[in-house]
N, C-alpha and C. Protein backbone atom coordinates (compact mmCIF):
# COMPACT_ATOMS: atom_id res chain seq x y z
N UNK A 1 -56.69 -95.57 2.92
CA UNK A 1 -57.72 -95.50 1.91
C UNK A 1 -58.38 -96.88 1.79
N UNK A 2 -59.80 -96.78 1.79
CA UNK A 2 -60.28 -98.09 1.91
C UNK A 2 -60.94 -98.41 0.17
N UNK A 3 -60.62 -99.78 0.09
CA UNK A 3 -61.26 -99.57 -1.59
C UNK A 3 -62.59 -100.59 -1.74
N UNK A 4 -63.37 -100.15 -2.56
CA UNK A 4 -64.71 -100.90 -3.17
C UNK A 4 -64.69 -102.03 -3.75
N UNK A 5 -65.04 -103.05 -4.29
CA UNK A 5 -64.95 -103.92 -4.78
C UNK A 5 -66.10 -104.48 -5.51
N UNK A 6 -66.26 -104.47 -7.09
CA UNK A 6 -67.11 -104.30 -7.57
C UNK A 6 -67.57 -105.49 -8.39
N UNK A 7 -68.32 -106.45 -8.39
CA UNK A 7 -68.36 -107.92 -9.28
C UNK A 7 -69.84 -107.55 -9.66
N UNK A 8 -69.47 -108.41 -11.06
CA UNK A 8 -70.88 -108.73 -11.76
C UNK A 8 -70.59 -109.19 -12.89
N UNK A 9 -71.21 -109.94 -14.04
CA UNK A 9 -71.69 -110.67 -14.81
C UNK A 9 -71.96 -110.01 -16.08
N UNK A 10 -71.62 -110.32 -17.43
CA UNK A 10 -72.36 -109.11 -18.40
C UNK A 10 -72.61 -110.48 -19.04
N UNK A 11 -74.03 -110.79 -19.94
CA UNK A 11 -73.66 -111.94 -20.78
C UNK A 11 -73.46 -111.31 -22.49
N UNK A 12 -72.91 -112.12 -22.97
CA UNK A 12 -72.62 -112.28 -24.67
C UNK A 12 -73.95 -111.67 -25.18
N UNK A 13 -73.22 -110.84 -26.31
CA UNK A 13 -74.66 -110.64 -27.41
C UNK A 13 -74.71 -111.77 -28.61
N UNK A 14 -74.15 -112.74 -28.44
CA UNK A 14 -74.38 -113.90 -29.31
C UNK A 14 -73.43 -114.28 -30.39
N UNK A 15 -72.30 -113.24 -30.34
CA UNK A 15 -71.36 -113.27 -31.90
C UNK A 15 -70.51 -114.32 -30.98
N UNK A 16 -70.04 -114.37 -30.03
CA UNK A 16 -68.96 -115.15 -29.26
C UNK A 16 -67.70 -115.32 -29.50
N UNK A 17 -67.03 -113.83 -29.65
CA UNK A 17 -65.27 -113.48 -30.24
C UNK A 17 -64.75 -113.65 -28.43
N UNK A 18 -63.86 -114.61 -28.89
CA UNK A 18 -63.22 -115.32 -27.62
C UNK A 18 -61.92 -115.09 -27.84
N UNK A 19 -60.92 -114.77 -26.30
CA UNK A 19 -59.83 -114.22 -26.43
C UNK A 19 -59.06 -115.67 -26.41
N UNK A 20 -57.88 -115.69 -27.29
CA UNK A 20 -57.47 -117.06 -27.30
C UNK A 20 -55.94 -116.89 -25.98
N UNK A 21 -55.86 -115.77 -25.55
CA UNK A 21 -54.48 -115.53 -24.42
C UNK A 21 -54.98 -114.37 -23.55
N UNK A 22 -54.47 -114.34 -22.28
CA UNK A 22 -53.94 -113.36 -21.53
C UNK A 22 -53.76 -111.69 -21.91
N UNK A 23 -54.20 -111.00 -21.21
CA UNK A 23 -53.45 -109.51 -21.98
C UNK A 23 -53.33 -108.71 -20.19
N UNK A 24 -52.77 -107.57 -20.06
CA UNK A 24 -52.51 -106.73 -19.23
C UNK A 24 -52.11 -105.06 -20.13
N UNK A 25 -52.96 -104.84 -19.48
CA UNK A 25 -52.43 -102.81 -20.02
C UNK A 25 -52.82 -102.07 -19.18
N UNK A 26 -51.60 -101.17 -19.00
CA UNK A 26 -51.82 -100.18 -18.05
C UNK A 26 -50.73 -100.53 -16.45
N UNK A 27 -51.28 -99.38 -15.62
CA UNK A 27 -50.38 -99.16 -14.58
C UNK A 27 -51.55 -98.50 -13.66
N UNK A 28 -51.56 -99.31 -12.34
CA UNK A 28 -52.51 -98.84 -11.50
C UNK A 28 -51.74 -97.83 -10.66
N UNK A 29 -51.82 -96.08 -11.44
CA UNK A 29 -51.25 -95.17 -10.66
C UNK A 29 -51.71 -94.13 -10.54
N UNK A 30 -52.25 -92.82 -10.44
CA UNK A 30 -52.76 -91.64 -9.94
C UNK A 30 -53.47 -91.22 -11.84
N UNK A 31 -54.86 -91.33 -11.39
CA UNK A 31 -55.87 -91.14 -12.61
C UNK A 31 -55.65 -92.19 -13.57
N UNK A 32 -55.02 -93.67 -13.35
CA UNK A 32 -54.86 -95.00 -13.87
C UNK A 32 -55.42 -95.62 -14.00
N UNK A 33 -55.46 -96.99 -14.52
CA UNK A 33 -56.20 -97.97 -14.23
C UNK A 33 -55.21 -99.52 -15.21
N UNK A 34 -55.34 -100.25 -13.91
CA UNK A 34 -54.58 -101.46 -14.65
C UNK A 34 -55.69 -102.32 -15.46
N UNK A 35 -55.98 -103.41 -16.57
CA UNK A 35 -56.81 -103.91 -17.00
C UNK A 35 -56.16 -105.12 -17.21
N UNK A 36 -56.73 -106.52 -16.83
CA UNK A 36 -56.15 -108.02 -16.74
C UNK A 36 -57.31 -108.33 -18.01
N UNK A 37 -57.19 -108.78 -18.88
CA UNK A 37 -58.26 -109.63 -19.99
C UNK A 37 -57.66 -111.03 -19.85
N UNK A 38 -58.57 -112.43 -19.52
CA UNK A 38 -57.90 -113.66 -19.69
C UNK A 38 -59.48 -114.64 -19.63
N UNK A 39 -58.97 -115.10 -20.21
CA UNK A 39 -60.01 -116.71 -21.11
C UNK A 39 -60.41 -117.22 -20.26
N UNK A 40 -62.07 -117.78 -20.15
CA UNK A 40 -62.44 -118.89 -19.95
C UNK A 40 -62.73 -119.76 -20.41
N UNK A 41 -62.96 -120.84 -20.01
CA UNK A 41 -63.64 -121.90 -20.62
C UNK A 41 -64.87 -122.58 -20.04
N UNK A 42 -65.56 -122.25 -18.82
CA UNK A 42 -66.64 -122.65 -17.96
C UNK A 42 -67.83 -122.38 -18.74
N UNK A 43 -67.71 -120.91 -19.01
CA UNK A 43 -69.47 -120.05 -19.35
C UNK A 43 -68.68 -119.19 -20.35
N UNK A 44 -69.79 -118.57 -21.13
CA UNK A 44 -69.88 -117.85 -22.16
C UNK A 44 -69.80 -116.47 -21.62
N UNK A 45 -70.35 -116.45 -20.17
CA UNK A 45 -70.15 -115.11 -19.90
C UNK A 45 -69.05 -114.25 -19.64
N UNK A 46 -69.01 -113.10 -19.39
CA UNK A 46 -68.07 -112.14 -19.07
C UNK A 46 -67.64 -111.97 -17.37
N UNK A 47 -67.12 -112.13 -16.95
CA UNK A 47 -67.33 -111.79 -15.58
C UNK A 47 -65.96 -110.88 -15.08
N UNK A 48 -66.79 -109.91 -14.08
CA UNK A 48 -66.06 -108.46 -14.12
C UNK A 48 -65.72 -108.06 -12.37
N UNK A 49 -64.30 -108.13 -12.29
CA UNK A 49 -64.15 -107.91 -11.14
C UNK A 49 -63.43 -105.89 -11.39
N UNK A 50 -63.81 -104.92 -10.52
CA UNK A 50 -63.22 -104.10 -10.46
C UNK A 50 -62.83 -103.42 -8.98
N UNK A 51 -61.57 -103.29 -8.56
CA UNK A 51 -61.40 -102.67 -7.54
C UNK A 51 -61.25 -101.40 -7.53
N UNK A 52 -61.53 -100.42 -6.79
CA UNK A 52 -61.41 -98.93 -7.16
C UNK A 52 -61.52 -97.95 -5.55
N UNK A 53 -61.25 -96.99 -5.23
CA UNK A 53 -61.16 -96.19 -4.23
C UNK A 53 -62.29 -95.08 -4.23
N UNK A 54 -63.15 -95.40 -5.51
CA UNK A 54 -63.88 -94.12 -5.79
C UNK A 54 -65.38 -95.00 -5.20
N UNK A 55 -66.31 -94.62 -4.65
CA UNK A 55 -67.09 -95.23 -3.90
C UNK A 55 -68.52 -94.62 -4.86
N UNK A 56 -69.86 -95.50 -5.18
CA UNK A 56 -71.05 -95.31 -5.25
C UNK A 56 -71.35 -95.10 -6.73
N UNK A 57 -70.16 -95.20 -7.70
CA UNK A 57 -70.15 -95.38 -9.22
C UNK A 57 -70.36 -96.78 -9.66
N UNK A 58 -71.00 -97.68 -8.99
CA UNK A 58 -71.20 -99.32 -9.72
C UNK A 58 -71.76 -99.06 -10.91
N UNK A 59 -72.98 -98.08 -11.15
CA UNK A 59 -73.82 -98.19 -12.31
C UNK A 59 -73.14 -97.38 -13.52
N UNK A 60 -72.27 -96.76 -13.31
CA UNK A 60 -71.39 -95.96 -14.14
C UNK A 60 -70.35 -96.96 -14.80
N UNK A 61 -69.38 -97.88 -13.95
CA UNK A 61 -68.78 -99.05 -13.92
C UNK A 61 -69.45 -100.03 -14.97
N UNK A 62 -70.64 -100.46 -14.33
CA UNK A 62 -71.09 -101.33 -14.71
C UNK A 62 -71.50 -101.30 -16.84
N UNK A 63 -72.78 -99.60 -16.87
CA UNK A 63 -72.60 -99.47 -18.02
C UNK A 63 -70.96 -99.43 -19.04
N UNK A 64 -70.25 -98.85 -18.66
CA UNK A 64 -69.37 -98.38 -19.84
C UNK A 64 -68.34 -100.36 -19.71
N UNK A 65 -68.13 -101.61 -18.75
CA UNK A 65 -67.94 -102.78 -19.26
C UNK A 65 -69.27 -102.86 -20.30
N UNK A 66 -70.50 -103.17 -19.78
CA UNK A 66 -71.10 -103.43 -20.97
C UNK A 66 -71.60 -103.00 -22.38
N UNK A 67 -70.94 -101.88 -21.98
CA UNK A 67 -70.82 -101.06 -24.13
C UNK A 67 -69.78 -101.68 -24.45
N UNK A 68 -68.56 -102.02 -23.49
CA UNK A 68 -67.29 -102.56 -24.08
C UNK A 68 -67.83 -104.20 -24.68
N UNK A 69 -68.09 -104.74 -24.02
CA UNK A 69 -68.61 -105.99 -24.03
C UNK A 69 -69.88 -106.29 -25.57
N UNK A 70 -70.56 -105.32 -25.56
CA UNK A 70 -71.36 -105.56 -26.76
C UNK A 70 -70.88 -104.97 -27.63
N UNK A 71 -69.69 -104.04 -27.53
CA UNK A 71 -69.71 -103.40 -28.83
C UNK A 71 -68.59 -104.19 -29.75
N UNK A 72 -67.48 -105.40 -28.71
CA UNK A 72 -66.54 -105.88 -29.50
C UNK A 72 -67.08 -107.92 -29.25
N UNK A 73 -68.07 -108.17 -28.83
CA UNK A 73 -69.08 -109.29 -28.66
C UNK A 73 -68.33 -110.20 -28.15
N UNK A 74 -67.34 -109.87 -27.22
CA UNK A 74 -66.87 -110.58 -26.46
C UNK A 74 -67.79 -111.73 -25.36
N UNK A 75 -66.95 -112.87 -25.46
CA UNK A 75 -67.36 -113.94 -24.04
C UNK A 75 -66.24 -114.48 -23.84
N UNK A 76 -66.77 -115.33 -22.72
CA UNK A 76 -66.24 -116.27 -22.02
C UNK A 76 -64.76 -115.88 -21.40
N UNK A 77 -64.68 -114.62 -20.50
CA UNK A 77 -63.87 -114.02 -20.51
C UNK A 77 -64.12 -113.23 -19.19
N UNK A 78 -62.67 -113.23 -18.47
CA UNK A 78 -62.80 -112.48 -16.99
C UNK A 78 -62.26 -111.17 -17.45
N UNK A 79 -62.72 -110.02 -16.46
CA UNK A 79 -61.77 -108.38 -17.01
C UNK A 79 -61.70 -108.46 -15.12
N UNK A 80 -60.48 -108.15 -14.92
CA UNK A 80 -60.04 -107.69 -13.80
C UNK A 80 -59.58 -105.77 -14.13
N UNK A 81 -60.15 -105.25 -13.11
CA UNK A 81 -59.97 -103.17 -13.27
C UNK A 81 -59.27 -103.06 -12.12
N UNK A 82 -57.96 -102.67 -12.26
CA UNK A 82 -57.47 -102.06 -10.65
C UNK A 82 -57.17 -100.89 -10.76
N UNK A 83 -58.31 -100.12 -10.22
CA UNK A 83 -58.27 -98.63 -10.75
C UNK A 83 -57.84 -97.11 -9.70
N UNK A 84 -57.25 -96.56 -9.91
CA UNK A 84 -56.66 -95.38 -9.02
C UNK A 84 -57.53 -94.08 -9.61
N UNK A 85 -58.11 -93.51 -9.51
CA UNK A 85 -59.75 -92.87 -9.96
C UNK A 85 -59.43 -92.53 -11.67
N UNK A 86 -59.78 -93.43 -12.65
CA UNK A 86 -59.48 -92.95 -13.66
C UNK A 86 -61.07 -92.66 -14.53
N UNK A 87 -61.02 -91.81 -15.49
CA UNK A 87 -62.53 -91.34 -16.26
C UNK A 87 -62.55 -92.21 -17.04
N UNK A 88 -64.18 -92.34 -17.02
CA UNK A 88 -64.50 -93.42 -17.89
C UNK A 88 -63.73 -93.81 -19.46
N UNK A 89 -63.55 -92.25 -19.78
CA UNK A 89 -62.60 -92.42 -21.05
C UNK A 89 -61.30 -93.65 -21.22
N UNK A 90 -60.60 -93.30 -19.75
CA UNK A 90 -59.68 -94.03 -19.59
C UNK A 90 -59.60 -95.31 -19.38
N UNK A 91 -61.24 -95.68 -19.28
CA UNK A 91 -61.33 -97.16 -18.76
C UNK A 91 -61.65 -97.71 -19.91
N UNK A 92 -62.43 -97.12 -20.53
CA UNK A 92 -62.44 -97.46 -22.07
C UNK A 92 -61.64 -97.60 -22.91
N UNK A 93 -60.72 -96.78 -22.89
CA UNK A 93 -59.07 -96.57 -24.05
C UNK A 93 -58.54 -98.08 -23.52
N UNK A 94 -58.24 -98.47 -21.59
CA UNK A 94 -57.38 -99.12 -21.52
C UNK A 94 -57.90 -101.03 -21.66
N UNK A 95 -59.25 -100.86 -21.90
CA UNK A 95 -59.85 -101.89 -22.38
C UNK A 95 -59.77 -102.45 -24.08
N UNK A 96 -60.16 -101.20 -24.40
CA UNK A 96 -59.55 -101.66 -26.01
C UNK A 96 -57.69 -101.89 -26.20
N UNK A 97 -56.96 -101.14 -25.83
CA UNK A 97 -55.95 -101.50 -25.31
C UNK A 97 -55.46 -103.05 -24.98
N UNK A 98 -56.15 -103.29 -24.15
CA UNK A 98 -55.85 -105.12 -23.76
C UNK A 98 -56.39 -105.99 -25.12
N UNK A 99 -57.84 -105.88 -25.15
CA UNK A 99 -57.85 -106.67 -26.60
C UNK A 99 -57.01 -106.22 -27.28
N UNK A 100 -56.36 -105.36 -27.72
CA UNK A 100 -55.61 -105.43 -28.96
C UNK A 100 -54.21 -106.46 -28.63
N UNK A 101 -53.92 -105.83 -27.45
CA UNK A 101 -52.46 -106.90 -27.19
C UNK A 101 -53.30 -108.50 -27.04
N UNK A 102 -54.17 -108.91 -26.70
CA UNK A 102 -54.69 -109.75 -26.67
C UNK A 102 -55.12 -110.72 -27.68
N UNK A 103 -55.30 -110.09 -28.72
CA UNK A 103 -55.80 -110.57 -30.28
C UNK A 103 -54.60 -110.25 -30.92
N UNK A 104 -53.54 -109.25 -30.76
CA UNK A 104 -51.95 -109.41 -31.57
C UNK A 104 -51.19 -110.65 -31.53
């Protein structure tokens, strides 16, 4: 199975809630998805790596990080996705998920 590899950039909507640690949630396993949340300090922006097996969904990908991204006004912050084909639902649940262990 060959997998996709998906990068891009979301910037801040201006509130600038910054993660002060590390988080991980999830298990990259059949309809999964693992999620890495961890701090920068370079840029304000978001920057989004996702690996996945499901091919030609970037713009699908791409929207539902950036509802995540504006809706909790996150920056300066990498999201790593290592995903085994999971629905957007799930990418969403396991994102709020990490901030929470992240901000606990």
């Amino acid at each position: 199975m060959s997998l996709e590899t998906i990068e891009f950039t979301v910037a801040g909507d201006g509130r600038s809630v910054s993660l002060s640690r590390r988080a991980h949630c999830g298990v990259v396993g059949s309809g999964d998805l693992e999620v890495l949340l961890e701090p920068k300090t370079a840029d304000a922006a978001v920057s989004v790596r996702i690996v996945t097996p499901v091919k030609g969904f970037d713009a699908l990908w791409k929207r539902v990080v950036e509802h995540f991204v504006a809706e909790t006004g996150l920056s300066g912050l990498s999201i790593d996705i290592n995903d085994n084909n999971a629905s957007p639902a799930i990418v969403a649940l396991r994102l709020r998920q990490a901030l929470a262990e992240a901000q606990g």
